[in-house]
Protein backbone atom coordinates (compact mmCIF):
# COMPACT_ATOMS: atom_id res chain seq x y z
CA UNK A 1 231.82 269.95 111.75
CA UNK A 2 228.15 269.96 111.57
CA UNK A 3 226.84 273.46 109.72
CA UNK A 4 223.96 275.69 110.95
CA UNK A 5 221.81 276.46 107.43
CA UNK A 6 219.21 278.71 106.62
CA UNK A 7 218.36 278.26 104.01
CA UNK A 8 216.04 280.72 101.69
CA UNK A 9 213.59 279.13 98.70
CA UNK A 10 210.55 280.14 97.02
CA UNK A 11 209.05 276.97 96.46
CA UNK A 12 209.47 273.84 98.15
CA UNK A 13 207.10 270.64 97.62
CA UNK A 14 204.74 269.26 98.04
CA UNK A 15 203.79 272.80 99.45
CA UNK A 16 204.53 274.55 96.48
CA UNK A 17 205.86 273.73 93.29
CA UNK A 18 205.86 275.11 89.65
CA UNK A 19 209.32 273.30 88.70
CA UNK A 20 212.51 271.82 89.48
CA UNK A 21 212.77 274.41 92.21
CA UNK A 22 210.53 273.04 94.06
CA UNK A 23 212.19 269.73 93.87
CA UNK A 24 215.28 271.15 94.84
CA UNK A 25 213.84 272.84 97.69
CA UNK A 26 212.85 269.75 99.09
CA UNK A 27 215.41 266.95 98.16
CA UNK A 28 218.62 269.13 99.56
CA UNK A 29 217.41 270.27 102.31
CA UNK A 30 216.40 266.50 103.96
CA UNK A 31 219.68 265.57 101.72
CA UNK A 32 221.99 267.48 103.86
CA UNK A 33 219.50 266.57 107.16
CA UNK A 34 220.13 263.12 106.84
CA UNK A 35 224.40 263.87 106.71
CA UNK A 36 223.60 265.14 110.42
CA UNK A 37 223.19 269.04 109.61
CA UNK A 38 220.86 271.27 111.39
CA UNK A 39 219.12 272.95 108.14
CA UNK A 40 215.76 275.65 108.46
CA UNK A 41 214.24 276.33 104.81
CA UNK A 42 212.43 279.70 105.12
CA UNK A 43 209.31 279.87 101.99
CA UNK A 44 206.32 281.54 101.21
CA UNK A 45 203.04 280.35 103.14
CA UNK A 46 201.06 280.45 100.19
CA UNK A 47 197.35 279.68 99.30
CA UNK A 48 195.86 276.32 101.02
CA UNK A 49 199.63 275.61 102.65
CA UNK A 50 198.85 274.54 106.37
CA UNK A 51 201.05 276.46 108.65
CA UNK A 52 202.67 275.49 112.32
CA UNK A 53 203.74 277.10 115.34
CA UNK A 54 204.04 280.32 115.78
CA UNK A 55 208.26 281.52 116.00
CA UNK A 56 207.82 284.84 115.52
CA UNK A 57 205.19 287.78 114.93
CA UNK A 58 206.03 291.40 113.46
CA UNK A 59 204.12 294.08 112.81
CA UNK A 60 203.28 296.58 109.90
CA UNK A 61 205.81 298.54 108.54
CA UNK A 62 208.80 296.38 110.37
CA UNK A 63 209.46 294.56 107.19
CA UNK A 64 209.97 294.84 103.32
CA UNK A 65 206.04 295.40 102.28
CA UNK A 66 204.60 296.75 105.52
CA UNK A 67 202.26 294.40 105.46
CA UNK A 68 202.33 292.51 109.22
CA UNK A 69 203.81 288.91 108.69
CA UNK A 70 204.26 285.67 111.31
CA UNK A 71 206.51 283.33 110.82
CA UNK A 72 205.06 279.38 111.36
CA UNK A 73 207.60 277.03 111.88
CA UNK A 74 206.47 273.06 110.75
CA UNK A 75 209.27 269.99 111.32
CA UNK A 76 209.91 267.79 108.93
CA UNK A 77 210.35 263.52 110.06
CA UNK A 78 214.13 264.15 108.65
CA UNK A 79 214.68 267.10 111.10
CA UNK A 80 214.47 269.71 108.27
CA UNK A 81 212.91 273.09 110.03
CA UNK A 82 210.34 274.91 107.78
CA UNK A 83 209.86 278.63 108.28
CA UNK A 84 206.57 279.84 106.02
CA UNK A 85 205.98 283.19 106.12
CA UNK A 86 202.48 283.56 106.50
CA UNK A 87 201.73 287.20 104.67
CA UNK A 88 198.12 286.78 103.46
CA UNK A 89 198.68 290.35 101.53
CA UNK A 90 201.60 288.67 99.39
CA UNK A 91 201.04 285.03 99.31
CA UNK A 92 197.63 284.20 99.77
CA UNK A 93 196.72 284.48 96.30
CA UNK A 94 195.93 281.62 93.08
CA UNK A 95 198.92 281.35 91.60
CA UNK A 96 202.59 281.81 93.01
CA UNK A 97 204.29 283.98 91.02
CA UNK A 98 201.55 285.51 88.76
CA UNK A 99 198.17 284.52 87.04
CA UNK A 100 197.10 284.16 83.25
CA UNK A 101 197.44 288.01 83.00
CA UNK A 102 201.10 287.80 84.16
CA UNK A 103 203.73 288.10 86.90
CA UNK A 104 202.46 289.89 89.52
CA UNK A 105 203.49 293.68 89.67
CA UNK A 106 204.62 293.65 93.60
CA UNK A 107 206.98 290.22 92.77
CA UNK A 108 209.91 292.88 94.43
CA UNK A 109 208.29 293.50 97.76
CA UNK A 110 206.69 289.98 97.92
CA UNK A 111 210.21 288.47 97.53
CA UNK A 112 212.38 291.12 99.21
CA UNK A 113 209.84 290.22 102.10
CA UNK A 114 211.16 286.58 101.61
CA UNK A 115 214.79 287.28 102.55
CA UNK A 116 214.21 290.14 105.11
CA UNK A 117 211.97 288.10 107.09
CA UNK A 118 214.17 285.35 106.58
CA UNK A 119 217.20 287.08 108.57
CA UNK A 120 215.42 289.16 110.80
CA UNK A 121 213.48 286.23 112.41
CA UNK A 122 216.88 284.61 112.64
CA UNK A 123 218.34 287.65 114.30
CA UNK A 124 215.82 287.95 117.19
CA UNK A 125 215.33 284.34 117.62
CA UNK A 126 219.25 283.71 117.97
CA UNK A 127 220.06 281.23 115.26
CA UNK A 128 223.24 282.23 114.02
CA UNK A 129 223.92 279.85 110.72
CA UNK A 130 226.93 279.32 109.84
CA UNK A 131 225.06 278.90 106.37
CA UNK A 132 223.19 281.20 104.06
CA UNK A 133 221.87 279.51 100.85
CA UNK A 134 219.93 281.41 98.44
CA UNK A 135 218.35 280.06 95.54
CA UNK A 136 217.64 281.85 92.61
CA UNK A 137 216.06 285.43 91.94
CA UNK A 138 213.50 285.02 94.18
CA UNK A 139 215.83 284.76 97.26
CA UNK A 140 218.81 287.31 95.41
CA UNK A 141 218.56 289.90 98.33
CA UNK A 142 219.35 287.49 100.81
CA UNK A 143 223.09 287.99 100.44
CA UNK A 144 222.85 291.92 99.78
CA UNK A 145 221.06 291.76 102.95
CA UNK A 146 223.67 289.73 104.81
CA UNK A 147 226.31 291.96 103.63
CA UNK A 148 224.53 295.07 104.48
CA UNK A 149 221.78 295.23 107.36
CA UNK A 150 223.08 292.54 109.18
CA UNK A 151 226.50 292.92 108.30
CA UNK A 152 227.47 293.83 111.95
CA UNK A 153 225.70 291.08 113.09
CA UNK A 154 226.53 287.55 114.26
CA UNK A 155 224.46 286.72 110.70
CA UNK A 156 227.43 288.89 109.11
CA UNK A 157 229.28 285.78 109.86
CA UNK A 158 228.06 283.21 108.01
CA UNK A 159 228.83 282.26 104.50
CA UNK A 160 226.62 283.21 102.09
CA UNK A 161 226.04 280.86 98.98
CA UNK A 162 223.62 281.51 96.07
CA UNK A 163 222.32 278.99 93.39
CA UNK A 164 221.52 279.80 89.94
CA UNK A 165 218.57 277.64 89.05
CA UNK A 166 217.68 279.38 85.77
CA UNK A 167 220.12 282.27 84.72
CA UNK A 168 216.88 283.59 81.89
CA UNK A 169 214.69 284.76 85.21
CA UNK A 170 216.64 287.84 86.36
CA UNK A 171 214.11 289.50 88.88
CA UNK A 172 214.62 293.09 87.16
CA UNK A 173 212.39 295.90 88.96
CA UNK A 174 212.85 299.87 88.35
CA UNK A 175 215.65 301.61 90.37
CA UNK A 176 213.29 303.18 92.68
CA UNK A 177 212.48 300.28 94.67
CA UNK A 178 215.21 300.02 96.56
CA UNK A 179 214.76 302.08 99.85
CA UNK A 180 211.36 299.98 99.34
CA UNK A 181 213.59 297.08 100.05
CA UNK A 182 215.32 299.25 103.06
CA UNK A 183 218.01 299.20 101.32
CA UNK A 184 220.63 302.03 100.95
CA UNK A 185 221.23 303.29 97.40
CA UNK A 186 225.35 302.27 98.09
CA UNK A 187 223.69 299.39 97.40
CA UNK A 188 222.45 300.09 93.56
CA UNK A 189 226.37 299.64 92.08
CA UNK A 190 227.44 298.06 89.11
CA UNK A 191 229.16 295.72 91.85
CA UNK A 192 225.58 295.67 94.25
CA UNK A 193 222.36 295.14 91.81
CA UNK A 194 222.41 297.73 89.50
CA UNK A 195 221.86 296.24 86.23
CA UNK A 196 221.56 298.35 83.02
CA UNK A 197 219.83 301.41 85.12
CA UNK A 198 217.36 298.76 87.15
CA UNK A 199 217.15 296.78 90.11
CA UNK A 200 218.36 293.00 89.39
CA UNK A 201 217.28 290.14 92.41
CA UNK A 202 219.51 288.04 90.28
CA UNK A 203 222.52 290.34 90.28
CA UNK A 204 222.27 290.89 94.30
CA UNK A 205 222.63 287.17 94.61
CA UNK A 206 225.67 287.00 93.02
CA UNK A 207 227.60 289.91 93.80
CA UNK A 208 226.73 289.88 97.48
CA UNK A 209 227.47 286.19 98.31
CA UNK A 210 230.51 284.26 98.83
CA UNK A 211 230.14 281.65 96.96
CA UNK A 212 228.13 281.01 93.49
CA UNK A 213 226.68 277.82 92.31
CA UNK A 214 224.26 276.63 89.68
CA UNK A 215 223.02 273.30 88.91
CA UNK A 216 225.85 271.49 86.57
CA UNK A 217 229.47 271.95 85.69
CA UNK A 218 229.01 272.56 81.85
CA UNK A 219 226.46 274.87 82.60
CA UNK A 220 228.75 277.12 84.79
CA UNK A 221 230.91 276.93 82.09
CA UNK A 222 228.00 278.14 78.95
CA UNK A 223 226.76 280.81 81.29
CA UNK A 224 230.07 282.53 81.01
CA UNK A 225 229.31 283.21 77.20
CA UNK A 226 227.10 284.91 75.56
CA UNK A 227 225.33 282.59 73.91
CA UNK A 228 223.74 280.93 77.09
CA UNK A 229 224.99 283.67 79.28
CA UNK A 230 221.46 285.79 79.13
CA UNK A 231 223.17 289.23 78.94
CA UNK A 232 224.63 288.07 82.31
CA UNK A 233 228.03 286.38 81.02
CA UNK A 234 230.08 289.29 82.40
CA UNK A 235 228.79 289.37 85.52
CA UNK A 236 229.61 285.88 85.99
CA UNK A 237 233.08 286.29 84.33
CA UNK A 238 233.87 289.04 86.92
CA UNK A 239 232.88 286.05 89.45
CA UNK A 240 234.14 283.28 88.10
CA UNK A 241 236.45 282.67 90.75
CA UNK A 242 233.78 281.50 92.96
CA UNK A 243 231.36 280.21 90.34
CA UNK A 244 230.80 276.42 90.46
CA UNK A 245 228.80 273.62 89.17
CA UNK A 246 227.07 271.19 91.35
CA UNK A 247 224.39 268.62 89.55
CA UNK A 248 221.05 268.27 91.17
CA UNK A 249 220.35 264.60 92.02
CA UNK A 250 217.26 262.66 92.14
CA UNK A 251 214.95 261.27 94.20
CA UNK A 252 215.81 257.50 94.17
CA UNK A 253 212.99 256.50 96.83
CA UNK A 254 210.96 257.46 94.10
CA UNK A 255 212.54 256.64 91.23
CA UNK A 256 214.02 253.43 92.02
CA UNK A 257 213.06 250.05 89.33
CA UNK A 258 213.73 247.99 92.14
CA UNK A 259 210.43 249.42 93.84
CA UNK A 260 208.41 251.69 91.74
CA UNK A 261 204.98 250.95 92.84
CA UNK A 262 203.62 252.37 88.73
CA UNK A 263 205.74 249.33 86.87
CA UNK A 264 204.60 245.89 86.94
CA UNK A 265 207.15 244.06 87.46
CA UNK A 266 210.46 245.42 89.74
CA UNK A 267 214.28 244.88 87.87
CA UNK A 268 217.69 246.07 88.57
CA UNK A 269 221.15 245.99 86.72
CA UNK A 270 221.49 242.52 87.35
CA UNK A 271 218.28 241.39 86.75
CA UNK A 272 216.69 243.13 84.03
CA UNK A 273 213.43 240.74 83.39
CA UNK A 274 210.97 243.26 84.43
CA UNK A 275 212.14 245.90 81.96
CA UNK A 276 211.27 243.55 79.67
CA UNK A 277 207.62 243.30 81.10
CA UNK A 278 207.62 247.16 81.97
CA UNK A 279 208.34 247.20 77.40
CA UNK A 280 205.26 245.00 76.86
CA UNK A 281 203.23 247.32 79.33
CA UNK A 282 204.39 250.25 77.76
CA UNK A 283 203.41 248.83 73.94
CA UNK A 284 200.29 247.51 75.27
CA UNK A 285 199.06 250.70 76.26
CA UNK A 286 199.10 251.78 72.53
CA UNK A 287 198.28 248.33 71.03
CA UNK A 288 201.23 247.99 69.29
CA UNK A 289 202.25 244.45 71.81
CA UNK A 290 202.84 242.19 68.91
CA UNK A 291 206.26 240.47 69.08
CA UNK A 292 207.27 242.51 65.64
CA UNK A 293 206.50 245.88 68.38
CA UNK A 294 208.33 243.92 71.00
CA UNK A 295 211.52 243.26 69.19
CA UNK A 296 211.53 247.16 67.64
CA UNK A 297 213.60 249.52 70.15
CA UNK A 298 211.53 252.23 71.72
CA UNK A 299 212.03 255.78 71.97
CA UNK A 300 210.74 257.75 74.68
CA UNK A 301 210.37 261.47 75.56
CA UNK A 302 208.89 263.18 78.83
CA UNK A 303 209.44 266.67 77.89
CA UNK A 304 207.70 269.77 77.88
CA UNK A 305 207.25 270.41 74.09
CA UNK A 306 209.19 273.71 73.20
CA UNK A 307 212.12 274.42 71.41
CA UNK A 308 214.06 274.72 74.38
CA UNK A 309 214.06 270.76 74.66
CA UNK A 310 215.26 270.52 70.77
CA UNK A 311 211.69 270.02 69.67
CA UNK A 312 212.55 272.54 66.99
CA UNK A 313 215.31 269.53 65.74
CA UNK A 314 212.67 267.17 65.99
CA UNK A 315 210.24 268.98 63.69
CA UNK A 316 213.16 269.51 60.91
CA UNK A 317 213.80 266.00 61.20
CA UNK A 318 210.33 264.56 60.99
CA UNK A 319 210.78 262.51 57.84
CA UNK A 320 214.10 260.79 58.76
CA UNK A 321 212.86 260.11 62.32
CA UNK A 322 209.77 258.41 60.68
CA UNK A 323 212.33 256.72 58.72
CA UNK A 324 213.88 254.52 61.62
CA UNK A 325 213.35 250.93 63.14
CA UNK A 326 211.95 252.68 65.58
CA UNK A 327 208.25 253.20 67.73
CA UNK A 328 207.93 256.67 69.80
CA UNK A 329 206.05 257.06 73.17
CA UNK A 330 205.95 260.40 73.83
CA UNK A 331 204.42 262.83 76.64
CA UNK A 332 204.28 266.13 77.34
CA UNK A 333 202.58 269.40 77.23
CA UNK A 334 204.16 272.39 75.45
CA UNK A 335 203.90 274.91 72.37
CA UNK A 336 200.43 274.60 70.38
CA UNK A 337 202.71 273.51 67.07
CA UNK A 338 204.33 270.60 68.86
CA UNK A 339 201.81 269.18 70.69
CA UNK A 340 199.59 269.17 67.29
CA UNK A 341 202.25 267.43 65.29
CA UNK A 342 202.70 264.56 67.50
CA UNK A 343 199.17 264.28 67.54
CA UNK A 344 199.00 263.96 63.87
CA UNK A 345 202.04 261.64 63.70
CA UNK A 346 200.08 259.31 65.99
CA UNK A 347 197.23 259.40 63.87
CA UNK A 348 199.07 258.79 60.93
CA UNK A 349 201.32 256.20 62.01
CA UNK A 350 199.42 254.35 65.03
CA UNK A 351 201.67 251.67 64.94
CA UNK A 352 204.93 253.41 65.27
CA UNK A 353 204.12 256.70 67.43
CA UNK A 354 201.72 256.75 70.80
CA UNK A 355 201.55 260.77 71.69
CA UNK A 356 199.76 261.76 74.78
CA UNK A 357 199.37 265.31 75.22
CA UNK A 358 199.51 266.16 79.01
CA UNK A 359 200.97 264.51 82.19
CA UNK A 360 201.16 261.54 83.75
CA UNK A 361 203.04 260.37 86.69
CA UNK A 362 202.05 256.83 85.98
CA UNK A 363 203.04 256.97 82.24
CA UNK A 364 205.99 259.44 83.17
CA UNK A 365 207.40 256.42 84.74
CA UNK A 366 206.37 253.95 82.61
CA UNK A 367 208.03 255.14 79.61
CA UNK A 368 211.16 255.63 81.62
CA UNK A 369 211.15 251.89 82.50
CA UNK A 370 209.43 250.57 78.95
CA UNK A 371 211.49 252.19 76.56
CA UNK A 372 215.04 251.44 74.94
CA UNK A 373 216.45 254.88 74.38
CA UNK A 374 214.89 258.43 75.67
CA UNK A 375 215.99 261.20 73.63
CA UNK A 376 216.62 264.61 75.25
CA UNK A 377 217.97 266.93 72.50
CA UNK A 378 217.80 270.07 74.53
CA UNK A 379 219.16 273.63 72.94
CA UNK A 380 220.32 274.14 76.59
CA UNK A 381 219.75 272.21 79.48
CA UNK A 382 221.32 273.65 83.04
CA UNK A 383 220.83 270.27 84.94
CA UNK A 384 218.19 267.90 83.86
CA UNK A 385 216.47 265.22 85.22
CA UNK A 386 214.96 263.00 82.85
CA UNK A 387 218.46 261.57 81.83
CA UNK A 388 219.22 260.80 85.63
CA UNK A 389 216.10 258.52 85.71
CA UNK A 390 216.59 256.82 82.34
CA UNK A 391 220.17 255.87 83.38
CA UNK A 392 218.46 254.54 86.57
CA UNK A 393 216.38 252.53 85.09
CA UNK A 394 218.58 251.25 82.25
CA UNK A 395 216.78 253.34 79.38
CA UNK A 396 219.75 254.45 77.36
CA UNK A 397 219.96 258.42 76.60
CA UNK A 398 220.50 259.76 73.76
CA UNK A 399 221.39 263.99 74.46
CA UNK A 400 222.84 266.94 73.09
CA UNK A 401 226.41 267.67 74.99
CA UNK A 402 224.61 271.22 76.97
CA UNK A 403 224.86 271.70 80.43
CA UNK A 404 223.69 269.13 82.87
CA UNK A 405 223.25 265.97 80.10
CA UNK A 406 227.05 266.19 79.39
CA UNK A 407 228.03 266.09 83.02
CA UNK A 408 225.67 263.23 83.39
CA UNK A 409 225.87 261.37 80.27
CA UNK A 410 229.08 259.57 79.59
CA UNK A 411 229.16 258.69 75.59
CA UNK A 412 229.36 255.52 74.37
CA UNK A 413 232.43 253.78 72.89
CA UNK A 414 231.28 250.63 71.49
CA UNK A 415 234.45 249.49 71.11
CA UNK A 416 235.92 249.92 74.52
CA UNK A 417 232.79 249.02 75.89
CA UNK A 418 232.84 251.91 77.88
CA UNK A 419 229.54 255.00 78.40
CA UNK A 420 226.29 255.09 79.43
CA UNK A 421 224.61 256.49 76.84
CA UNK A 422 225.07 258.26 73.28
CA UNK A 423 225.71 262.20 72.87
CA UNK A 424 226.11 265.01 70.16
CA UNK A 425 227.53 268.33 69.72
CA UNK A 426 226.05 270.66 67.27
CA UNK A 427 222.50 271.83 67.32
CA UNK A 428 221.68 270.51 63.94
CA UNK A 429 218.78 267.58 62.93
CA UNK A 430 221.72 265.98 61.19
CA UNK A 431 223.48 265.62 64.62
CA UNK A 432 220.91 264.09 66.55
CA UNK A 433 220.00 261.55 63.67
CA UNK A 434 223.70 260.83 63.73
CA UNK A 435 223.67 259.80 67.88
CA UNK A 436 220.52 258.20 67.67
CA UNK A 437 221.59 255.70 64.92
CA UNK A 438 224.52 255.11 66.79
CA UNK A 439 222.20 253.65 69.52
CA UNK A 440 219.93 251.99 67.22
CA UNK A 441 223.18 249.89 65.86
CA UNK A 442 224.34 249.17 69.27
CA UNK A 443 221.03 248.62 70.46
CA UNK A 444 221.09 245.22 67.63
CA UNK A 445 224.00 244.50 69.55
CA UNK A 446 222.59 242.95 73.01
CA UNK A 447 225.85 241.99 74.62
CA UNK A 448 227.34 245.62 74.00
CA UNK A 449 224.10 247.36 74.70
CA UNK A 450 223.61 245.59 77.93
CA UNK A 451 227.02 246.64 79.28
CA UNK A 452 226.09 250.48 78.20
CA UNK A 453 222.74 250.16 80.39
CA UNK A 454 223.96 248.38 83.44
CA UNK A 455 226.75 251.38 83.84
CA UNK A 456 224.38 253.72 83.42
CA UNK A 457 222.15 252.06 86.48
CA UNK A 458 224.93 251.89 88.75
CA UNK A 459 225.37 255.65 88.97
CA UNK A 460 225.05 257.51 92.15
CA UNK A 461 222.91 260.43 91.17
CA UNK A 462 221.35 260.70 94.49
CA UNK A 463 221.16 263.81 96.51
CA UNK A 464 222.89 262.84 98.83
CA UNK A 465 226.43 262.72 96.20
CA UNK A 466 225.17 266.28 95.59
CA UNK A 467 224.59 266.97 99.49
CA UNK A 468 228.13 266.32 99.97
CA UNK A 469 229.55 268.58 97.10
CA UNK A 470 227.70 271.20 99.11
CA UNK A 471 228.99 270.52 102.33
CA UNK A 472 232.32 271.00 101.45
CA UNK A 473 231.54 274.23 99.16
CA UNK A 474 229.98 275.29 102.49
CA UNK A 475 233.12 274.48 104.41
CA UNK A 476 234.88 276.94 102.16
CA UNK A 477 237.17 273.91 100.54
């Protein structure tokens, strides 16, 4: 049976986007559109988004805020309904969630405005979902408000699902907000969204919903603990019953080798040619083309350069990395200390490491096709995308086993002839240099390393494989 969704997301691009989010708010949405699902994402109008027809109009003091808000609906060429709340008072500002001096201080009634609008404009227009996704913080009331103020209503009916983007973002406000959110204080429970004697967005999502997601198997399982759990791991014990793991999938319109307008030459797992070309591109870019270059395995990163993404492992390991048959394209943008030292390693060793400092959707993908291996040592990584890509476009990864990379990654047996790429366990430099001289061996071996890439690019990690894992988490199976 086809599902009614509404669907509730701060970001969604290209008409806002400061992360994955925004990706996600996008991608699932026309994902679950295109398996013949009527789906309305409701998001912020914010600053230099163009707008739509007007659905519906309510006055000051109606709403979370009392600021007076319209709701613009725009339609998608998939089907997909957009709702922005147009609120110049909340959203019509520079930055999304906050500026260079910080978050803002009214993120609770910007965002509680989010969900309320989100229901009550559903309410008096008549859609009844059968559908209520919420995705992260932002979007956390949405359920409380389900269960609560609408309750009685045909929205009482629906099921409510929440997604856990990033568990570290907790949306934690002082207790006396909440009859700001017209909300009652039955509500502000250690089973409601009372955390530790304040107000937690995050919390609300996941006590108040039916069902709990976040973005890959392993990582439902780390957030359970401690050490990944963000001071939330009993919360999500007490709801572990409905807590799942569904990956996010990729874009393969846009990342597809078989078409990427950025590579010059197009290749697929059968006829890998143009990798070879999209290698001497890559190297020529640096002027390291020579055949010596050519014959040398590359190692790429696209990462944002902070510890979180193992940089931390890198540093320690500087010498022994150095050390390899190796050459290193890397870009990124990230902690002063990072960026710095892969500027000085290119400067030392120009022939061995090209480090650009910034972002480039042109490189971005040209490192993804050019290289041999891409390393992604993350600390923690909920779902990942980077991996997804390299597998698509036979770039073998090399990844800690954390969240998302060890659902995605299968590790290589040689042997057997059997993975797609090469993982390890402990957070250690020793560890990484371990899995990535495992590849580097195999990588001398072309019959054995062919097999490992051409699994790895005949992977579904579309959305619409994720879609589906959805659908029937929405159907209550």
């Amino acid at each position: 049976m086809p599902h009614t969704i509404l669907m509730v997301v701060s970001e969604m691009a290209p008409f806002s986007k400061t992360g994955g989010l925004g990706d996600v708010g996008a991608a699932l949405p026309s994902a679950l559109a295109r398996l013949g699902h009527d789906v309305t994402v409701v998001t912020p109008r914010y600053r230099g988004v163009i707008g739509g027809a007007e659905v519906e109009r309510f006055a000051g003091g109606e709403l979370v805020g009392g600021y007076a808000t319209t709701v613009l609906e725009h339609r998608e060429p998939d089907g997909v309904r957009i709702w922005f709340v147009d609120c110049p008072a909340f959203f019509d500002r520079a930055g999304i969630y906050g500026e260079a001096a910080g978050d803002y201080p009214d993120s609770a009634e910007r965002f509680g405005l989010l969900s309320h609008v989100a229901l009550e404009t559903a309410a008096r227009i008549g859609l009844n979902p059968s559908v209520v996704h919420a995705h992260d913080w932002q979007a956390g009331l949405t359920p409380a408000y389900v269960k609560t103020r609408y309750a009685s209503a045909a929205l009482g009916q629906a099921r409510v699902v929440f997604t856990i983007h990033n568990l570290a973002y907790q949306g934690m406000f002082e207790k006396d907000i909440v009859p700001v959110l017209k909300l009652g204080w039955e509500t502000y429970t250690s089973d409601g969204l009372e955390f530790w004697d304040r107000v937690s967005f995050l919390k609300a999502g996941i006590n108040y919903s039916d069902a709990v997601t976040t973005v890959s198997r392993r990582y439902a399982e780390e957030i359970q603990v401690p050490e990944l759990g963000c001071g939330f791991d009993g919360v999500l014990r007490q709801r572990a019953g409905v807590l799942t793991g569904i990956p996010n999938g990729i874009d393969t319109v846009v990342w597809d080798p078989a078409a990427d307008p950025w590579l010059p030459a197009a290749f697929s797992a059968t006829d890998l040619r143009g990798k070879v070309e999209a290698k001497h591109a890559l190297l020529g870019r640096f002027g390291m083309q020579s055949p010596a270059h050519l014959a040398r395995p590359v190692i790429g990163m696209v990462s944002r350069m902070v510890d979180q993404k193992g940089l931390d492992l890198i540093a320690a390991a500087e010498r022994e990395l150095m050390a390899l048959d190796a050459a290193f394209v890397v870009l990124g943008t990230g902690a002063p200390k990072y960026e710095a030292m892969w500027q000085r390693l290119t400067k030392e060793r120009p022939h061995q490491v090209a480090a650009t400092v910034g972002f480039s959707e042109e490189l971005a993908h040209l490192i993804e096709a050019g290289a041999d291996i891409f390393l992604m040592p993350s600390r923690f990584e909920p779902c990942g995308l980077n991996q997804m890509y390299s597998l698509r476009y036979g770039t073998v990864p090399v990844v800690r086993a954390t969240g998302g990379l060890d659902d995605t990654v299968r590790d290589a047996d040689v042997q057997a002839g059997s993975g797609t790429g090469f993982k390890f366990g402990p957070y250690t430099p020793a560890a990484m240099l371990e899995a990535l001289r495992a590849a580097l061996k195999t990588f001398r071996s072309p019959q054995a390393w062919r097999r490992i890439q051409q699994a790895g690019m005949r992977e579904d990690h579309s959305w619409d494989k994720s879609a589906r894992e959805y659908v029937t988490l929405y159907d209550g199976r």
